[in-house]
N, C-alpha and C. Protein backbone atom coordinates (compact mmCIF):
# COMPACT_ATOMS: atom_id res chain seq x y z
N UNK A 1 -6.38 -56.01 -49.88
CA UNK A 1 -5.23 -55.14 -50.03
C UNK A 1 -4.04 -55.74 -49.29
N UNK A 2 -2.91 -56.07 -49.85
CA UNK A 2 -1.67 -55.79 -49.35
C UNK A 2 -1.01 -55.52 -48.44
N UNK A 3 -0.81 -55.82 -47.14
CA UNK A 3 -0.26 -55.07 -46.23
C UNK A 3 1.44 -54.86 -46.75
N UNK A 4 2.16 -53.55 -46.26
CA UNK A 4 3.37 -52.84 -46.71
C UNK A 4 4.32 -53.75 -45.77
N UNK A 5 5.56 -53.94 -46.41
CA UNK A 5 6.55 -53.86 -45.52
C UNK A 5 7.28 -53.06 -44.70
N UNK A 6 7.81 -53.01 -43.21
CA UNK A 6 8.22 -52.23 -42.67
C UNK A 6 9.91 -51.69 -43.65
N UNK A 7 9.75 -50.80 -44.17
CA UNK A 7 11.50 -50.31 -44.35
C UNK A 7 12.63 -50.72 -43.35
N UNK A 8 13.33 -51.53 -44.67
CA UNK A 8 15.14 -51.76 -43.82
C UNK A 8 15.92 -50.50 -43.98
N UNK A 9 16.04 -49.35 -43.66
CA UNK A 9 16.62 -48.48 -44.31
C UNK A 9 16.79 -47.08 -42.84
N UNK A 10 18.54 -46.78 -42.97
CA UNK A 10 18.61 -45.80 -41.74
C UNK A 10 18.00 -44.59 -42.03
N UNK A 11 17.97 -44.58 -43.45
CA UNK A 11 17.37 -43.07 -43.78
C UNK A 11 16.20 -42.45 -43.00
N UNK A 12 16.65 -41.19 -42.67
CA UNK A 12 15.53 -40.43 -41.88
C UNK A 12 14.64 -40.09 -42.83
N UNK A 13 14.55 -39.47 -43.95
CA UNK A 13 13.76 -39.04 -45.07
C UNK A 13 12.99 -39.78 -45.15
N UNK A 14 13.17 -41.31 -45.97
CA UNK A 14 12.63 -42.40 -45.96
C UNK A 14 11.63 -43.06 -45.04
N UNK A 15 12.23 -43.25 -43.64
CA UNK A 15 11.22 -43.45 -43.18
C UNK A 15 10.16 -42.28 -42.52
N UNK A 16 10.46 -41.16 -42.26
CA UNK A 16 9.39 -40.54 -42.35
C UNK A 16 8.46 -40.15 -43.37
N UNK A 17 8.81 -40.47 -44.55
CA UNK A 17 7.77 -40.68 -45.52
C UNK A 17 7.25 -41.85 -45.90
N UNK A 18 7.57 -43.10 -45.15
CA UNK A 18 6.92 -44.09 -44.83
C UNK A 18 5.75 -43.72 -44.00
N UNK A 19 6.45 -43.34 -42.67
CA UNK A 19 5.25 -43.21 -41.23
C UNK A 19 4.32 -42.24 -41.73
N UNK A 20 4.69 -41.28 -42.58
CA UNK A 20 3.36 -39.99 -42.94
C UNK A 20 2.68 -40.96 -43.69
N UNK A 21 2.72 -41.74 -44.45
CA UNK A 21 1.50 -42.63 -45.07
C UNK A 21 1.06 -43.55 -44.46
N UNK A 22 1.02 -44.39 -43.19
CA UNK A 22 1.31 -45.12 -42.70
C UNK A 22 0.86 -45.51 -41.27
N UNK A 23 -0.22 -46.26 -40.66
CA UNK A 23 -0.51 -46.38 -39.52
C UNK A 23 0.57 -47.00 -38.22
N UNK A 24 0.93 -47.02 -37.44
CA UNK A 24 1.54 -47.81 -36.60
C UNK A 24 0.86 -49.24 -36.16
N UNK A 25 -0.32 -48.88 -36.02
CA UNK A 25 -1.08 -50.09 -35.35
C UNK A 25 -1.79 -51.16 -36.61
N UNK A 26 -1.15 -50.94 -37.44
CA UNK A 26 -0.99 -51.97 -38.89
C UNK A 26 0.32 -52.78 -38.63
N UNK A 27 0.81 -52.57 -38.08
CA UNK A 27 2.19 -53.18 -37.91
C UNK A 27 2.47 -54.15 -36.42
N UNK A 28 1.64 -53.64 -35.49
CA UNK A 28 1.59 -54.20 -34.36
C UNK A 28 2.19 -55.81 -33.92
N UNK A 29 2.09 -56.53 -34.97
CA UNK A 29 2.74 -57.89 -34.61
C UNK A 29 3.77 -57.96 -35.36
N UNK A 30 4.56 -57.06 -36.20
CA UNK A 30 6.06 -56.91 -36.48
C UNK A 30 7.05 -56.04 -35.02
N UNK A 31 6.14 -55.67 -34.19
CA UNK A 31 7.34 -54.48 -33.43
C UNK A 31 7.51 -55.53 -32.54
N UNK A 32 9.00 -55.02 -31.82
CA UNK A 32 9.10 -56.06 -30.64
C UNK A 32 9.86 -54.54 -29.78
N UNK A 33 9.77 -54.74 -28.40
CA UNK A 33 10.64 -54.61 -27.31
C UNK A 33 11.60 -54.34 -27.20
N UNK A 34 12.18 -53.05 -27.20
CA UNK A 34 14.02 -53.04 -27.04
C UNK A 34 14.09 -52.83 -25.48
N UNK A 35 14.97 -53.00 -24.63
CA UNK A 35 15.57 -53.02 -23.43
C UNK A 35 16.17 -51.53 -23.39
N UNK A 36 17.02 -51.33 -23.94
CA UNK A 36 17.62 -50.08 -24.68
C UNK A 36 17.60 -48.76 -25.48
N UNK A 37 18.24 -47.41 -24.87
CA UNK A 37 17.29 -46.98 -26.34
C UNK A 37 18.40 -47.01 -27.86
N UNK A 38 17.13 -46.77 -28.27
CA UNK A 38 18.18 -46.80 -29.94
C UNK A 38 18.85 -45.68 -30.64
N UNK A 39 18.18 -44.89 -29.77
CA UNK A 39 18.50 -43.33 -29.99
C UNK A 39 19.50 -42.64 -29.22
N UNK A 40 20.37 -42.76 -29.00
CA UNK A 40 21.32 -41.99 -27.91
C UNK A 40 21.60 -40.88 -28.39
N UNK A 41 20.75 -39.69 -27.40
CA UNK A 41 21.46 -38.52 -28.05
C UNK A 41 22.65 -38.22 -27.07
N UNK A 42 23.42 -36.94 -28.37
CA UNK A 42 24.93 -36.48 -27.53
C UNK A 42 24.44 -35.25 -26.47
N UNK A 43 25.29 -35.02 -25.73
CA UNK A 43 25.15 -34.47 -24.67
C UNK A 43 25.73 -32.69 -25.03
N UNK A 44 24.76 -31.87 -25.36
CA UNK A 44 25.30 -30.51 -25.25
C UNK A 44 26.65 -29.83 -23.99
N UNK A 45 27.31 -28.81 -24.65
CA UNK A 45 27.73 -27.86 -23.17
C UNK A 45 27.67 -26.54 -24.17
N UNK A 46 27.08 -25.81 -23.85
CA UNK A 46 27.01 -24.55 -23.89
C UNK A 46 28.31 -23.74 -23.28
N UNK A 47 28.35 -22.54 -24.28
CA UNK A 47 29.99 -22.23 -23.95
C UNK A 47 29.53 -20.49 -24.41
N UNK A 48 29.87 -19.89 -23.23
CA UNK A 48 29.55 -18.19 -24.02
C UNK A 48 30.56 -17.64 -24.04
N UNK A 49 30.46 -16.69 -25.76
CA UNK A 49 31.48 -16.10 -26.12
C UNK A 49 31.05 -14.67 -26.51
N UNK A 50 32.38 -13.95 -26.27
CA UNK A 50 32.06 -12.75 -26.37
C UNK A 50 31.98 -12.79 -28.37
N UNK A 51 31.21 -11.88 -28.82
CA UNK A 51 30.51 -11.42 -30.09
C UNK A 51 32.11 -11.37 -31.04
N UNK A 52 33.14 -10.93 -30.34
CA UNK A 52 34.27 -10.80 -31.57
C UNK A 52 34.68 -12.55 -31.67
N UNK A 53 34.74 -13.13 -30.81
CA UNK A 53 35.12 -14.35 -30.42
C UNK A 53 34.23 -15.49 -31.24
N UNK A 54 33.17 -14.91 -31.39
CA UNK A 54 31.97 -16.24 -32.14
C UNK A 54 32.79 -15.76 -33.95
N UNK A 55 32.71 -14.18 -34.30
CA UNK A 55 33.15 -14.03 -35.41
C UNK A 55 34.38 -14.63 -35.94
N UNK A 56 35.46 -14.70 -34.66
CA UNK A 56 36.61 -15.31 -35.04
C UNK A 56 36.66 -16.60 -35.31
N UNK A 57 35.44 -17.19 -34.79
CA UNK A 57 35.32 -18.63 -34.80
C UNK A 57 35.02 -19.16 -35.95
N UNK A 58 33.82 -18.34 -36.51
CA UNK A 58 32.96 -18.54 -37.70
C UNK A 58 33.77 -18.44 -38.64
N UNK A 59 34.33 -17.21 -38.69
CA UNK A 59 35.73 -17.06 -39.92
C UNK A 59 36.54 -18.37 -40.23
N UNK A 60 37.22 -18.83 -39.07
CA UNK A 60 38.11 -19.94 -38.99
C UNK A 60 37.47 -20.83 -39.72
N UNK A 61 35.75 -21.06 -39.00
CA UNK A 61 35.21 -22.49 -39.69
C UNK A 61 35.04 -22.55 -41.11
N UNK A 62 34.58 -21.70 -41.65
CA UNK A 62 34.43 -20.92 -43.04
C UNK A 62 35.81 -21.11 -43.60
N UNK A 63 36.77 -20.98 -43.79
CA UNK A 63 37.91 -21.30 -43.82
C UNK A 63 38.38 -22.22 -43.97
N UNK A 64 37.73 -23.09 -42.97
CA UNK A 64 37.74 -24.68 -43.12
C UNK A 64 36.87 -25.67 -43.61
N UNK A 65 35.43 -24.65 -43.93
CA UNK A 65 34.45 -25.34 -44.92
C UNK A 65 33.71 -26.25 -43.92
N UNK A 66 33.69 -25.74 -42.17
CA UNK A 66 32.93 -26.68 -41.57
C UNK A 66 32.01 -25.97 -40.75
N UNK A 67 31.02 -26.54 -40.29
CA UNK A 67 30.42 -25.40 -39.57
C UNK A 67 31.43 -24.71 -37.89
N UNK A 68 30.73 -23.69 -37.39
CA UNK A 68 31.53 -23.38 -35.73
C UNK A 68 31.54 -24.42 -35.02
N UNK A 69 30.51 -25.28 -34.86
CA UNK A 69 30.74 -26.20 -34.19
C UNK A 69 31.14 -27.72 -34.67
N UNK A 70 31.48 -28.14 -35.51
CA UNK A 70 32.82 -29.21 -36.15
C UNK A 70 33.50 -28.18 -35.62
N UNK A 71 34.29 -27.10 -35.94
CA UNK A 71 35.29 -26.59 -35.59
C UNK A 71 35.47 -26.83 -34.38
N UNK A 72 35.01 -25.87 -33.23
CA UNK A 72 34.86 -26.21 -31.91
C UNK A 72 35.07 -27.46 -30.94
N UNK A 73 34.03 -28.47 -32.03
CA UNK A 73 34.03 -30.04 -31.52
C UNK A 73 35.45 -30.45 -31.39
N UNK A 74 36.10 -30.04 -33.13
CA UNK A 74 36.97 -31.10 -33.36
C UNK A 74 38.16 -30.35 -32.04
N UNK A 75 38.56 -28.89 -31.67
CA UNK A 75 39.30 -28.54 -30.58
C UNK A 75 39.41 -28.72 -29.88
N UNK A 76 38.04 -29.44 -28.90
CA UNK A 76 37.70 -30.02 -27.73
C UNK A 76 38.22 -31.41 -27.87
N UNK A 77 37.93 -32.16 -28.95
CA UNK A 77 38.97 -33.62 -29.17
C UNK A 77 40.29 -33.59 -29.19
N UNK A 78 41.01 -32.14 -29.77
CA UNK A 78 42.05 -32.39 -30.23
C UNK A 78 43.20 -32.47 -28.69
N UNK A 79 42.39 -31.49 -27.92
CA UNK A 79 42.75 -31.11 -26.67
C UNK A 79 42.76 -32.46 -25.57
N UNK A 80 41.75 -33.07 -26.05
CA UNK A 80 40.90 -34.82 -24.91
C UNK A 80 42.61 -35.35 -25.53
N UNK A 81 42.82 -35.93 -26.55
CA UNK A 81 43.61 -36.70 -27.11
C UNK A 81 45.19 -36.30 -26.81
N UNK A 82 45.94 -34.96 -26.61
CA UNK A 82 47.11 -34.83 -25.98
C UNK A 82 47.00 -35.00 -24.94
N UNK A 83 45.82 -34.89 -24.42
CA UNK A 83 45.72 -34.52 -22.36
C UNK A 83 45.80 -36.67 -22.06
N UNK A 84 45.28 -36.95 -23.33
CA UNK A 84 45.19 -38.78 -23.11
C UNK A 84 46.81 -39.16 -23.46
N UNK A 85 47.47 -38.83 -24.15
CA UNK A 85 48.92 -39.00 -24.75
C UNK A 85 49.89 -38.84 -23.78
N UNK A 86 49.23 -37.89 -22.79
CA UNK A 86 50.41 -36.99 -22.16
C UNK A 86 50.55 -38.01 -20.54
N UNK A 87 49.75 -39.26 -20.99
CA UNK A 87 50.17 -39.89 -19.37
C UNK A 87 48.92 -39.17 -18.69
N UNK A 88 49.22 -39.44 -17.32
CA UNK A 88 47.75 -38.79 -16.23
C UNK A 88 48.47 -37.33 -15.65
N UNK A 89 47.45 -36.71 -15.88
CA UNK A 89 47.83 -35.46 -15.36
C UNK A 89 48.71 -35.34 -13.83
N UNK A 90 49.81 -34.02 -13.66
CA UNK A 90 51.06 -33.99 -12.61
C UNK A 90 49.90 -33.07 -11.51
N UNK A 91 50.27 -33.69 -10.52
CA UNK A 91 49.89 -32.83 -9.16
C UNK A 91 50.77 -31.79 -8.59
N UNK A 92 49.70 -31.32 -8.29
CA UNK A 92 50.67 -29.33 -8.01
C UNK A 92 50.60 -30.19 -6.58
N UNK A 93 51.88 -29.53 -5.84
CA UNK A 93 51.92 -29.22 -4.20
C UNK A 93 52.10 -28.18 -3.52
């Protein structure tokens, strides 16, 4: 029999319907060593809102055809990017 090739492909679908058919330790002298991970996940912040406040949000995103949080996200960028424009922040005395 044949041994399979490992998939070139970012697809998540794909390769997990590779690995569900699929031993790991069939592959053993294709894997190598990363230093790094490959996976970087993003970093949550949790933010509580009062119940009219999530609705107002949701509305907006809906509105905009994105979910609350694209919405949210993109506010928190939009906010990073004038506060970066605006020079370094002035000191109170």
């Amino acid at each position: 029999m044949k041994k399979p090739k490992l998939p070139k492909t970012d697809s998540v679908q794909k390769l997990a319907e590779f690995w569900d058919a699929h031993d790991l330790t069939d592959f053993e002298e294709d894997l190598e060593e990363v230093a790094e991970p490959v996976f970087v996940r993003e970093t949550e912040i949790k933010v509580s809102l009062e119940p009219r406040e999530v609705a107002a949000v949701q509305k907006l995103a809906e509105a905009k055809g994105v979910s609350r949080e694209e919405l949210v996200r993109a506010w928190v960028l939009q906010k990073l990017a004038r506060r970066d424009n605006s020079g370094p922040p002035r000191r109170r005395n």
